[in-house]
PDB file of N, CA and C in Angstrom:
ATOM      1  N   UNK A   1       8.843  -4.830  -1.976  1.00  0.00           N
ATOM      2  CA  UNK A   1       8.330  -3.538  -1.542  1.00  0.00           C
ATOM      3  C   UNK A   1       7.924  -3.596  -0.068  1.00  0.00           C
ATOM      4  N   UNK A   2       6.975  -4.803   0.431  1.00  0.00           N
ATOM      5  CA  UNK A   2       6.590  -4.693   1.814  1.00  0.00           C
ATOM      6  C   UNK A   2       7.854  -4.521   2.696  1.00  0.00           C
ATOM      7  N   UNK A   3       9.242  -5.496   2.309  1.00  0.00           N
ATOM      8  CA  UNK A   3      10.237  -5.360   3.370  1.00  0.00           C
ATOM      9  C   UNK A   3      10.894  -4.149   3.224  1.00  0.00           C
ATOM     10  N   UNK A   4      11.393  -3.516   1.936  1.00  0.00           N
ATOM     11  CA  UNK A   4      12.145  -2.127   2.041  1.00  0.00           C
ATOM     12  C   UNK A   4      11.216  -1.369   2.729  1.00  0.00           C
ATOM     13  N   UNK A   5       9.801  -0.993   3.031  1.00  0.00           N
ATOM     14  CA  UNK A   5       9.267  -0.313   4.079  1.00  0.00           C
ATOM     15  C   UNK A   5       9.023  -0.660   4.970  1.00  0.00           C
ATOM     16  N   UNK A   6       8.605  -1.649   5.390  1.00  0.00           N
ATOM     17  CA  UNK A   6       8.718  -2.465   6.815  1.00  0.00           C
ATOM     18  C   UNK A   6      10.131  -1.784   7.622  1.00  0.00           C
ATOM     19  N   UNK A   7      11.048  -2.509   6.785  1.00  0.00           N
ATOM     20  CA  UNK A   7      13.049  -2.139   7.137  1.00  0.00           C
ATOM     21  C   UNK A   7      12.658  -0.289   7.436  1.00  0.00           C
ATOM     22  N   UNK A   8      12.105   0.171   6.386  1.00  0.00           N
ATOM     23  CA  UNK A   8      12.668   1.916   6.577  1.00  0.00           C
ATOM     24  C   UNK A   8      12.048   1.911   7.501  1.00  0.00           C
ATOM     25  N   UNK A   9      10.411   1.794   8.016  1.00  0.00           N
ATOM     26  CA  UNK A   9       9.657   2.123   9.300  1.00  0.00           C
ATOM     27  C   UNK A   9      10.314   1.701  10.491  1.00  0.00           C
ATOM     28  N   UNK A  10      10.843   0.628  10.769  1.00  0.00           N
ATOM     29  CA  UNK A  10      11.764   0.225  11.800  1.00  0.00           C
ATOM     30  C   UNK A  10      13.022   1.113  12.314  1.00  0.00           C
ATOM     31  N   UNK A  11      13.301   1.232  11.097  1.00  0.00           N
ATOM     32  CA  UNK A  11      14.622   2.443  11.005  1.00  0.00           C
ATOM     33  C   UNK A  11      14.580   3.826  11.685  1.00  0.00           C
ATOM     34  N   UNK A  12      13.412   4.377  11.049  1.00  0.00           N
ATOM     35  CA  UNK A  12      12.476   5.113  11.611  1.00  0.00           C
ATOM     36  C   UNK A  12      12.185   5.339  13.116  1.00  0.00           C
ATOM     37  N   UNK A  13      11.786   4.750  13.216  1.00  0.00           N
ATOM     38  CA  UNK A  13      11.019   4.607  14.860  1.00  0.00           C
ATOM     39  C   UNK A  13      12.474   4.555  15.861  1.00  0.00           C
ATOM     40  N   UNK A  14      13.238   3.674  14.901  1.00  0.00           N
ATOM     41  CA  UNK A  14      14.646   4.004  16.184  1.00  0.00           C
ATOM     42  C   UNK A  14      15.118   4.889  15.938  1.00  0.00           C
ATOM     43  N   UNK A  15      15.419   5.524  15.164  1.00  0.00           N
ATOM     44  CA  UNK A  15      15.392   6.770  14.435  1.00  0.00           C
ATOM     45  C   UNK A  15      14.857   7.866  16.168  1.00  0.00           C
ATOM     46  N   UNK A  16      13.706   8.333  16.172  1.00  0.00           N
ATOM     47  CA  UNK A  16      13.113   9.057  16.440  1.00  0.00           C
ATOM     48  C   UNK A  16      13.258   8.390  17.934  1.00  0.00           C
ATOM     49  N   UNK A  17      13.188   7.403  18.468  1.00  0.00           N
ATOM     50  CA  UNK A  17      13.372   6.923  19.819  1.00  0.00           C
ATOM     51  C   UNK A  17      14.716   7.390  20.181  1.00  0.00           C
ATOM     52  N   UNK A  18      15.494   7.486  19.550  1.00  0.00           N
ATOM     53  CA  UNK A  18      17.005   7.857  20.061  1.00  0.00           C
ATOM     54  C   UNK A  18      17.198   9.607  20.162  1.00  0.00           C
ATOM     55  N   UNK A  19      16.253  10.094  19.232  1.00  0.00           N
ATOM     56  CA  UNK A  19      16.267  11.680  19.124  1.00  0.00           C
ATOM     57  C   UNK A  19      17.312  11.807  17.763  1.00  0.00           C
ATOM     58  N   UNK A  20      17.526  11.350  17.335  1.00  0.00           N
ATOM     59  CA  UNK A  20      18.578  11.305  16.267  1.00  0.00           C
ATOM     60  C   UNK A  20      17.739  11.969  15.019  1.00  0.00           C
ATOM     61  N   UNK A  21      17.087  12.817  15.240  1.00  0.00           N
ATOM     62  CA  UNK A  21      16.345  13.769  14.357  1.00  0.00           C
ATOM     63  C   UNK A  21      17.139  14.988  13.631  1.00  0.00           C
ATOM     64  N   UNK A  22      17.324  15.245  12.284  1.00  0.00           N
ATOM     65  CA  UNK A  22      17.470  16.756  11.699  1.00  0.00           C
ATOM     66  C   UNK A  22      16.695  16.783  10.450  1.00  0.00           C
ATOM     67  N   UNK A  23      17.068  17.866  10.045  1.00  0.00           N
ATOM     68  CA  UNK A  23      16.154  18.273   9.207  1.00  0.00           C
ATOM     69  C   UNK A  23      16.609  17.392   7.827  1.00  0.00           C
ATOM     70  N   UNK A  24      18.064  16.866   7.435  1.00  0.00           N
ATOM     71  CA  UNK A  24      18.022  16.064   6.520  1.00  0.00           C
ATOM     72  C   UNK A  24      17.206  14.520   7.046  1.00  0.00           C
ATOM     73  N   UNK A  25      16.774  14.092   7.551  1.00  0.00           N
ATOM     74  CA  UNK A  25      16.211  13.138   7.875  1.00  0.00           C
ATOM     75  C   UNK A  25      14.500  13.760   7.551  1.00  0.00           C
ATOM     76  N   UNK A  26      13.884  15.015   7.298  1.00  0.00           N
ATOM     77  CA  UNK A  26      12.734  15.144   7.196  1.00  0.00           C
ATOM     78  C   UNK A  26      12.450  15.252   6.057  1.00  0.00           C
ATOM     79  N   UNK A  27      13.459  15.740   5.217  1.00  0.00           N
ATOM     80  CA  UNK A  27      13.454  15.920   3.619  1.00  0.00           C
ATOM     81  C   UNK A  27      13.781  14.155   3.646  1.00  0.00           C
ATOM     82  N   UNK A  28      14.474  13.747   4.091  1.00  0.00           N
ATOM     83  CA  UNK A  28      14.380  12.155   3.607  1.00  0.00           C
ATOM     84  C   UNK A  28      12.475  11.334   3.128  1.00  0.00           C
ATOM     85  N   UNK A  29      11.805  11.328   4.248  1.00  0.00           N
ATOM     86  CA  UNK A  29      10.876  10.698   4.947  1.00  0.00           C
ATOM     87  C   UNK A  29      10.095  11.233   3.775  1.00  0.00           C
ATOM     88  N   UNK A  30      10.187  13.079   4.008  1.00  0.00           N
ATOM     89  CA  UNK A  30       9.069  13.521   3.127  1.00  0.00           C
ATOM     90  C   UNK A  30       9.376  12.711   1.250  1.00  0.00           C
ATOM     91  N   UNK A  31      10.402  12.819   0.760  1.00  0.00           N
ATOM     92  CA  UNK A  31      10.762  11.875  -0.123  1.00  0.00           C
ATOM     93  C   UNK A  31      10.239  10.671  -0.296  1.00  0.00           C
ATOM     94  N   UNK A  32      10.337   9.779   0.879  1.00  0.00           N
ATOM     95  CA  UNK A  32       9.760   8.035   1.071  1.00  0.00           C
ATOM     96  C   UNK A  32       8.205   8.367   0.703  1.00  0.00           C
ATOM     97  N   UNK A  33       7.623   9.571   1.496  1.00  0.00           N
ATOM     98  CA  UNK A  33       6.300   9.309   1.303  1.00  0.00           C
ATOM     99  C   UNK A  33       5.865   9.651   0.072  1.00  0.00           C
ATOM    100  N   UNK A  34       6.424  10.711  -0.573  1.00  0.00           N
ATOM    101  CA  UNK A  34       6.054  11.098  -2.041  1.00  0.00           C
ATOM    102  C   UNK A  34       6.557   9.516  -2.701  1.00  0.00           C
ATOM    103  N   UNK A  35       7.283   8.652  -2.643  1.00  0.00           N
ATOM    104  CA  UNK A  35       7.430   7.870  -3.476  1.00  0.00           C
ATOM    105  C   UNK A  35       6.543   6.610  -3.170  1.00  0.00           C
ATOM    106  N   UNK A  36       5.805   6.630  -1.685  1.00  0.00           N
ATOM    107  CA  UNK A  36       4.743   5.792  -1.691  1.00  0.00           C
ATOM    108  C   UNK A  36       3.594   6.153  -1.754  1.00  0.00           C
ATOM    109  N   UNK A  37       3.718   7.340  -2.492  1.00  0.00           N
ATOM    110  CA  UNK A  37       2.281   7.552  -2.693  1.00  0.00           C
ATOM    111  C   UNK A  37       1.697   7.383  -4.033  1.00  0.00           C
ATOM    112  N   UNK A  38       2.771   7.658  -4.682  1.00  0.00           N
ATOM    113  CA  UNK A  38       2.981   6.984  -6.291  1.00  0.00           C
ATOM    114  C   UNK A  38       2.604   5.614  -6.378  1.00  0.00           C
ATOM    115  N   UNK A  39       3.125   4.900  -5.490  1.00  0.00           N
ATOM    116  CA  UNK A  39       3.088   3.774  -5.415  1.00  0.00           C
ATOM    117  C   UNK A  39       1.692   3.448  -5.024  1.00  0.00           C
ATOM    118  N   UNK A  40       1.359   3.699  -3.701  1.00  0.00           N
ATOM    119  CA  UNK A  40      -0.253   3.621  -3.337  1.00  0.00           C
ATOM    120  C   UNK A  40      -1.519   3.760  -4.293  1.00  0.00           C
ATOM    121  N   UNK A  41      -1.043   5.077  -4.996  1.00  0.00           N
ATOM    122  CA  UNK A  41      -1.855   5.148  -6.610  1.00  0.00           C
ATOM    123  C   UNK A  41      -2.031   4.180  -7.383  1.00  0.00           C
ATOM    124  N   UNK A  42      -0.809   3.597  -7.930  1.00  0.00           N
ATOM    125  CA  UNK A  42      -0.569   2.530  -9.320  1.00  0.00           C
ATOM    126  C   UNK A  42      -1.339   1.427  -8.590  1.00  0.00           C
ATOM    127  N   UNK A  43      -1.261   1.016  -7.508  1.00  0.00           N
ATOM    128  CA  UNK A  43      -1.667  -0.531  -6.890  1.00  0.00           C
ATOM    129  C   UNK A  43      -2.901  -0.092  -6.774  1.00  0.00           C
ATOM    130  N   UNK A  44      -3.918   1.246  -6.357  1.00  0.00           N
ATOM    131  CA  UNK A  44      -4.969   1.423  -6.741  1.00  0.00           C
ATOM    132  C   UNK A  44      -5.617   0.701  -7.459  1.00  0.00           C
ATOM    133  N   UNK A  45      -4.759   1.636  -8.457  1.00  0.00           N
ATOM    134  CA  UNK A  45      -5.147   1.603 -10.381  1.00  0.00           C
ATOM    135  C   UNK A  45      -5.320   0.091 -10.312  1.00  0.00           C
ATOM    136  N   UNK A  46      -4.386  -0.428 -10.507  1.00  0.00           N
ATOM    137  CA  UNK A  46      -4.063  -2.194 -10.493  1.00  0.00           C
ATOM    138  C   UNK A  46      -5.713  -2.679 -10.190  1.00  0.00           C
ATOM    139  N   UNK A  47      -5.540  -2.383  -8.953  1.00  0.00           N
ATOM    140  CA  UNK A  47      -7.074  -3.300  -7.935  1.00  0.00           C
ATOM    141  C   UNK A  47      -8.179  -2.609  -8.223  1.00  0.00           C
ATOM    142  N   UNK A  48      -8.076  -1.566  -9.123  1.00  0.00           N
ATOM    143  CA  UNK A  48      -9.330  -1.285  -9.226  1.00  0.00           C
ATOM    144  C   UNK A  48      -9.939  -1.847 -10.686  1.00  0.00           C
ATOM    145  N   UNK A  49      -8.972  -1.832 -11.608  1.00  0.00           N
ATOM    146  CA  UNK A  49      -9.565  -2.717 -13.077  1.00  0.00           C
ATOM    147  C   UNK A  49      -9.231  -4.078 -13.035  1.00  0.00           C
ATOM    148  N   UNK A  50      -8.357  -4.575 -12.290  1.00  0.00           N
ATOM    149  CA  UNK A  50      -8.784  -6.031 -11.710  1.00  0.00           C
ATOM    150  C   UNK A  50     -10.475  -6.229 -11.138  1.00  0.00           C
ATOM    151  N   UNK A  51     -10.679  -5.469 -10.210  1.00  0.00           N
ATOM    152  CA  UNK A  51     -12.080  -5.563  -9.578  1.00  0.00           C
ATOM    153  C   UNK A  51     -12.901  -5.196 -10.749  1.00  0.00           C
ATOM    154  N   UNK A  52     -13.271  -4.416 -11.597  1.00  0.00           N
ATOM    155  CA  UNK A  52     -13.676  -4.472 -12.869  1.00  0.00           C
ATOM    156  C   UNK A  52     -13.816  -5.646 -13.693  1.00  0.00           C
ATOM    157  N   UNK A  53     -12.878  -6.324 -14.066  1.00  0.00           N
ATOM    158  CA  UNK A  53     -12.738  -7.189 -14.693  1.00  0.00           C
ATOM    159  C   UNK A  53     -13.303  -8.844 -14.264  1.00  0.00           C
ATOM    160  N   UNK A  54     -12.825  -8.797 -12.822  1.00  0.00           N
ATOM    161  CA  UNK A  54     -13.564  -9.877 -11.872  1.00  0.00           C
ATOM    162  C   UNK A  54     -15.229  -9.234 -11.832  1.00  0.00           C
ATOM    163  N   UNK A  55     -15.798  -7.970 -11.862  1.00  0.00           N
ATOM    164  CA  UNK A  55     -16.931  -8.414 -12.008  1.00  0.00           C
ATOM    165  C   UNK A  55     -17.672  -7.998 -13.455  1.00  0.00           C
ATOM    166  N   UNK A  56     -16.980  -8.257 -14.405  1.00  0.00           N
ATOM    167  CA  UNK A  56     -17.430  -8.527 -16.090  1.00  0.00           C
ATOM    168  C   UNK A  56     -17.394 -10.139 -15.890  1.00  0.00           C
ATOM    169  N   UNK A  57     -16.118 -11.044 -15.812  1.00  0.00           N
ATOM    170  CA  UNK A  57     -16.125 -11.983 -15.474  1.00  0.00           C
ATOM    171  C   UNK A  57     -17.718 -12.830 -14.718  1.00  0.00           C
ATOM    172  N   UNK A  58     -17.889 -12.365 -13.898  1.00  0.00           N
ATOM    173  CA  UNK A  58     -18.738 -12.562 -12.896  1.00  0.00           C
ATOM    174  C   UNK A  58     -19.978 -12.487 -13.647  1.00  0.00           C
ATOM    175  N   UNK A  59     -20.310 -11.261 -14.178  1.00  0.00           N
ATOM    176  CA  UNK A  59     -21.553 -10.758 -15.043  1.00  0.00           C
ATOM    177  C   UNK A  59     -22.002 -11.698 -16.257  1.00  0.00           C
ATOM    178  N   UNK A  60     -20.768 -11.924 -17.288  1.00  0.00           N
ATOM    179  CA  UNK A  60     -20.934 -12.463 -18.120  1.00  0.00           C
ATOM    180  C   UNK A  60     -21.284 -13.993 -18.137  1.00  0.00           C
ATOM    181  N   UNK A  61     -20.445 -14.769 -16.686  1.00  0.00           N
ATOM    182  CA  UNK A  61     -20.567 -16.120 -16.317  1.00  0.00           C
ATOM    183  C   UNK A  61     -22.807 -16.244 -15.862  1.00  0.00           C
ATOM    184  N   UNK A  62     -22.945 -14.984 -15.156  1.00  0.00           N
ATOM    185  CA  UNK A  62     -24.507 -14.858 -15.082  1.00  0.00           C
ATOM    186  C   UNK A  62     -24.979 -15.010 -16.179  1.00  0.00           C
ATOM    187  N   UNK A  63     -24.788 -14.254 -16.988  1.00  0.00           N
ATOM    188  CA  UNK A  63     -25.745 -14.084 -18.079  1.00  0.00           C
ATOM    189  C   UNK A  63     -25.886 -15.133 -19.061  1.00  0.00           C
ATOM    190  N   UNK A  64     -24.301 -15.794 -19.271  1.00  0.00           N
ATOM    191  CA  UNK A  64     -24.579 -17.088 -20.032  1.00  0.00           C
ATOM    192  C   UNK A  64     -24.730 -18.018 -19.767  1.00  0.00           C
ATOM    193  N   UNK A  65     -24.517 -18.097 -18.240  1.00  0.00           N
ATOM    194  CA  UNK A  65     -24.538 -19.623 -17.672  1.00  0.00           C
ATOM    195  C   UNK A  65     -23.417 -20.404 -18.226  1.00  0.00           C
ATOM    196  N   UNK A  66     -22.428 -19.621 -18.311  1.00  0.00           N
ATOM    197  CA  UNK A  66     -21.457 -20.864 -18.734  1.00  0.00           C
ATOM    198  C   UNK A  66     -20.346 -21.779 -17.784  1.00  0.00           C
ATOM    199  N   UNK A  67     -19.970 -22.643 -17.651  1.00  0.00           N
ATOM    200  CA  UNK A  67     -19.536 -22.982 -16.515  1.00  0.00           C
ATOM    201  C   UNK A  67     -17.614 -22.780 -17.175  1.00  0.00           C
ATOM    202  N   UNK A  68     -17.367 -22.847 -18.080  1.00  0.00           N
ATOM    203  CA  UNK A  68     -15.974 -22.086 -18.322  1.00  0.00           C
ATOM    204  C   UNK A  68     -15.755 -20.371 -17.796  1.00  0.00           C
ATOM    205  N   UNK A  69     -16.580 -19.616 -18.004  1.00  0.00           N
ATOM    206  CA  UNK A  69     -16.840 -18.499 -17.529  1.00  0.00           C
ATOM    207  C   UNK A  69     -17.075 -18.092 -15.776  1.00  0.00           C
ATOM    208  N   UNK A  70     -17.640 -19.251 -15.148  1.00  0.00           N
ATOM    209  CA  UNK A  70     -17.385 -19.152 -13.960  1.00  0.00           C
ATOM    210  C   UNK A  70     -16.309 -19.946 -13.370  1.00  0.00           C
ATOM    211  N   UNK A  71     -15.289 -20.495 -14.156  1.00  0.00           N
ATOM    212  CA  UNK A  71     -14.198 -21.097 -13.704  1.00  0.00           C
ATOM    213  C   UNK A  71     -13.061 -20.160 -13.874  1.00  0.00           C
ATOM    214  N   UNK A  72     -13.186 -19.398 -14.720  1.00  0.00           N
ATOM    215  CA  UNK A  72     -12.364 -18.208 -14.741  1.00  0.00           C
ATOM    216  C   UNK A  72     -12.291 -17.129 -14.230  1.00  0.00           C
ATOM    217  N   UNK A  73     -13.808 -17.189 -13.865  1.00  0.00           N
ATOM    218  CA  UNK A  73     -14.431 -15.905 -12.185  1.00  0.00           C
ATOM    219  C   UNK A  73     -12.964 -16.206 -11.285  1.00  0.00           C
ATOM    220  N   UNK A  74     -13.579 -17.656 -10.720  1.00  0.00           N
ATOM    221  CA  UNK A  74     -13.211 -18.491  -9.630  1.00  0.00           C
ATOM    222  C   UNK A  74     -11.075 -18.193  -9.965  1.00  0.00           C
ATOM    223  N   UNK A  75     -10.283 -18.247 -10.622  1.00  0.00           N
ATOM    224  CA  UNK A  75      -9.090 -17.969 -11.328  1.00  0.00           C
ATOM    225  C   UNK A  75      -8.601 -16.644 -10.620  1.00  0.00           C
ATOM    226  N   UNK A  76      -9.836 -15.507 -11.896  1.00  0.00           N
ATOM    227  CA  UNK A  76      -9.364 -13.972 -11.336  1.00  0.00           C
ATOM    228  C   UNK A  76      -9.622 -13.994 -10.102  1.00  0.00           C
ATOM    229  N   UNK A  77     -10.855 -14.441  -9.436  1.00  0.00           N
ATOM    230  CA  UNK A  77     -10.711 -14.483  -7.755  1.00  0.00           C
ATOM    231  C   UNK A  77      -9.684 -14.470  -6.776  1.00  0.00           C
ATOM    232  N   UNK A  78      -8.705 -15.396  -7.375  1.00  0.00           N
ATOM    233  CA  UNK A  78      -8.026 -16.175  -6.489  1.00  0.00           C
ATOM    234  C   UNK A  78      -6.971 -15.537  -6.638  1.00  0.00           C
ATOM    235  N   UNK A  79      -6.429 -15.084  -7.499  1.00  0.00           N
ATOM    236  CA  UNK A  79      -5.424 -14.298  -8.107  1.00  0.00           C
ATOM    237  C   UNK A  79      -5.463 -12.525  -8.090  1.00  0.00           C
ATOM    238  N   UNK A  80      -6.833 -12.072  -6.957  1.00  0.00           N
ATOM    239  CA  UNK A  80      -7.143 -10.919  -7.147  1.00  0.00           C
ATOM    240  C   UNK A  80      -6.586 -11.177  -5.414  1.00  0.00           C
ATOM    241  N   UNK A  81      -7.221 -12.122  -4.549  1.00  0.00           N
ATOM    242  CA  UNK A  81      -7.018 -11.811  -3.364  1.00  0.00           C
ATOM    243  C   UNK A  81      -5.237 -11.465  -2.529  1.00  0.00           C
ATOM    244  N   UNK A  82      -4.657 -11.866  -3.385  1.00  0.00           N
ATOM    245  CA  UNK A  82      -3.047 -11.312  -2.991  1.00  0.00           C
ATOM    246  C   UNK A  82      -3.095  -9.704  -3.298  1.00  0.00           C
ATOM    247  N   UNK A  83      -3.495  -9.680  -3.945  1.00  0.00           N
ATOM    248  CA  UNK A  83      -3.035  -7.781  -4.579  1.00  0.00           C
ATOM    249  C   UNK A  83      -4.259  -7.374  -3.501  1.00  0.00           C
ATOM    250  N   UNK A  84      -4.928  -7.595  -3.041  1.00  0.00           N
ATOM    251  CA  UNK A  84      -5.780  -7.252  -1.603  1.00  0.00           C
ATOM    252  C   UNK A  84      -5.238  -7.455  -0.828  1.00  0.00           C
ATOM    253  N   UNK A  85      -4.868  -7.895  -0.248  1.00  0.00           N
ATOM    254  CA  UNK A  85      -4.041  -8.293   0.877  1.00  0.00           C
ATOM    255  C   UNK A  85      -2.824  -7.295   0.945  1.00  0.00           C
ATOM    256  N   UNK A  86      -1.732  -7.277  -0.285  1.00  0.00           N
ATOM    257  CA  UNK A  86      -1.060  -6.655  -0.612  1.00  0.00           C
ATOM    258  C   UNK A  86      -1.276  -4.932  -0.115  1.00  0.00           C
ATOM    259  N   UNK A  87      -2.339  -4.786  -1.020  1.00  0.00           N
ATOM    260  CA  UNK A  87      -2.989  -2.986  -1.170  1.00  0.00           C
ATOM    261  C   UNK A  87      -3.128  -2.713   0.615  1.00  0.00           C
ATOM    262  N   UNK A  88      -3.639  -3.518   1.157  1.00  0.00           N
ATOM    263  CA  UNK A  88      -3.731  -3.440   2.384  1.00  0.00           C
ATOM    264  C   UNK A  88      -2.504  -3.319   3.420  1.00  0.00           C
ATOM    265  N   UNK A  89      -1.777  -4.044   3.261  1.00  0.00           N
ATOM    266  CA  UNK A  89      -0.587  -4.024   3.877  1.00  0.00           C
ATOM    267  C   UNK A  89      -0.019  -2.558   3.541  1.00  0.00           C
ATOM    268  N   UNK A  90      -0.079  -2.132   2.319  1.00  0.00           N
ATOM    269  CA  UNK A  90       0.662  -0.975   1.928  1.00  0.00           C
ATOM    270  C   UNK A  90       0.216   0.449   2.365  1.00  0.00           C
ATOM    271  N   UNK A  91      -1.055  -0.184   2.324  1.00  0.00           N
ATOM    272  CA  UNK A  91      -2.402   0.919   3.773  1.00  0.00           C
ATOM    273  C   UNK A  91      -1.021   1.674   4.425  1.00  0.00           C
ATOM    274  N   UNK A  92      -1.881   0.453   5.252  1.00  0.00           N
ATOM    275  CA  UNK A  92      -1.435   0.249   6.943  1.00  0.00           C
ATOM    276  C   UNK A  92       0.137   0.603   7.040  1.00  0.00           C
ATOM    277  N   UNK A  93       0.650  -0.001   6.661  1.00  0.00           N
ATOM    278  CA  UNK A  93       2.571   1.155   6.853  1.00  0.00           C
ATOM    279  C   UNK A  93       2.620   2.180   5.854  1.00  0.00           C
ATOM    280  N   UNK A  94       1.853   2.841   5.332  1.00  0.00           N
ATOM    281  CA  UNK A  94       1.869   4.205   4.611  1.00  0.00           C
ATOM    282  C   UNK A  94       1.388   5.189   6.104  1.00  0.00           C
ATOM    283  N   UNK A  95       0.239   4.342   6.783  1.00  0.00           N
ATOM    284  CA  UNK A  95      -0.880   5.466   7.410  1.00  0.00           C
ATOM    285  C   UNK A  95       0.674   5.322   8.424  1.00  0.00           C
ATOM    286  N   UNK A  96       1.171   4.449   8.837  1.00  0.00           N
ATOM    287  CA  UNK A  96       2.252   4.078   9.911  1.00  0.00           C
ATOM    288  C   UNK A  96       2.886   5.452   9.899  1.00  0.00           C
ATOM    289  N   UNK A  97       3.874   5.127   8.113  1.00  0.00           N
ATOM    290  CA  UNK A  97       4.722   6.155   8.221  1.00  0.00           C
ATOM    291  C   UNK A  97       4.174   7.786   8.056  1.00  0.00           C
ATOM    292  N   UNK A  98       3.214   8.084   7.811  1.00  0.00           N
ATOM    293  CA  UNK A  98       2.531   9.604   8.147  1.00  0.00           C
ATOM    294  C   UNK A  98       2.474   9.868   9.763  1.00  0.00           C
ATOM    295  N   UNK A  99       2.358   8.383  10.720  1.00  0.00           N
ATOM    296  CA  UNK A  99       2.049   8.915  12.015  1.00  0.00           C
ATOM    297  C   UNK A  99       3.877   9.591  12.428  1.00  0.00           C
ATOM    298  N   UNK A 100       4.659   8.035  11.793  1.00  0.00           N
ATOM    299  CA  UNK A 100       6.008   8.412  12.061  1.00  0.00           C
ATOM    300  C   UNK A 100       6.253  10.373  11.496  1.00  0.00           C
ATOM    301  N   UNK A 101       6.142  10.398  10.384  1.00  0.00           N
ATOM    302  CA  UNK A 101       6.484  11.971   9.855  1.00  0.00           C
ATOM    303  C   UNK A 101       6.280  12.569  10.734  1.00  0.00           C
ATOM    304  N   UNK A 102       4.818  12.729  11.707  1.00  0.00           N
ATOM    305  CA  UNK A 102       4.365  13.784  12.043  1.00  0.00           C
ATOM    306  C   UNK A 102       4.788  14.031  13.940  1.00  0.00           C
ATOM    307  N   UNK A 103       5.406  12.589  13.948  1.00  0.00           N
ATOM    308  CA  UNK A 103       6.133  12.449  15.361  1.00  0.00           C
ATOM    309  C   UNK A 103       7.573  13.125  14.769  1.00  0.00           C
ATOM    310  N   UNK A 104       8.257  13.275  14.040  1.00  0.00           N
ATOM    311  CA  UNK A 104       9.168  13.581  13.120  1.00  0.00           C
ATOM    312  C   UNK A 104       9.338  15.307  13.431  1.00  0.00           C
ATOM    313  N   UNK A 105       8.384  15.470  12.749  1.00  0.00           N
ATOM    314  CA  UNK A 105       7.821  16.975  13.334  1.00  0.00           C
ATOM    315  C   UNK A 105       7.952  17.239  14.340  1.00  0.00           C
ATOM    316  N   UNK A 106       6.969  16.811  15.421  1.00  0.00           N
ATOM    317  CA  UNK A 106       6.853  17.153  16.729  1.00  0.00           C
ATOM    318  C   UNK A 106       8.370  17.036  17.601  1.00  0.00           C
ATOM    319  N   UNK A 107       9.169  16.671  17.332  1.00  0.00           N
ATOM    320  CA  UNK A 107      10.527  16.413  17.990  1.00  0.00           C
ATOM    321  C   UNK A 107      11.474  17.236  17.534  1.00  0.00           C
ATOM    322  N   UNK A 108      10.691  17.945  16.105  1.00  0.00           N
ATOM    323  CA  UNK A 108      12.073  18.922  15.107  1.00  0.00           C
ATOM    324  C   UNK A 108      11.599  19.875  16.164  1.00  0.00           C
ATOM    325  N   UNK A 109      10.354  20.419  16.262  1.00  0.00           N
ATOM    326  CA  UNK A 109       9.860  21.927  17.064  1.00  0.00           C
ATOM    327  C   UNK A 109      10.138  21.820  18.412  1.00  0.00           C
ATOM    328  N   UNK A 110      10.284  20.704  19.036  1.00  0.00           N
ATOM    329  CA  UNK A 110      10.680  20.704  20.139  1.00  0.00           C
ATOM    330  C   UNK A 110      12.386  20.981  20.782  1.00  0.00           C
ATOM    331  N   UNK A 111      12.899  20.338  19.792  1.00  0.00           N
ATOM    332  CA  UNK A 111      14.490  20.792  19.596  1.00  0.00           C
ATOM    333  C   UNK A 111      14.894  22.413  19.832  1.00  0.00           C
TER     334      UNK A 111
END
């Protein structure tokens, strides 16, 4: 997922540097973004009952003092910080490609 949008944003940008703009290229984009936004949602969802779960994990390792229970904190931890990293990345070239759209725009009205 990071490289097929990475690749389209690149595409993009030369895209729009060359002027090679029409209106099937805006129904394209607007498409990409409806389908990463779906996407942006589910990985939400994902990181947000992961983060739930890391802190039941967390809670329960308190309350009983058990040291199996905080070894499995320490597990979901470690295994939570990629899908962070991840969610993040997917940020940051989502917010990308909205700046791209709206340069997208500005070059259709100018035409």
């Amino acid at each position: 997922m990071k490289v097929k949008l990475g690749d389209y944003i690149k595409e993009l940008e030369r895209r729009i540097r060359k002027n090679d703009v029409d209106s099937k290229l805006e129904s394209e984009v607007k498409d990409m973004i409806d389908f990463y936004q779906h996407e942006r949602l589910i990985k939400l969802l994902v990181i947000l009952f992961a983060a739930v779960g890391l802190v039941a994990f967390l809670i329960s390792a308190i309350c009983f003092e058990s040291l199996k229970l905080f070894t499995i904190f320490g597990i979901v931890f470690i295994l939570f910080l990629p899908g962070i990293l991840e969610f993040y990345y997917l940020e940051n070239k989502f917010c990308k490609l909205y700046n791209l759209y709206f340069k997208l725009k500005k070059k259709m009205t100018d035409k």
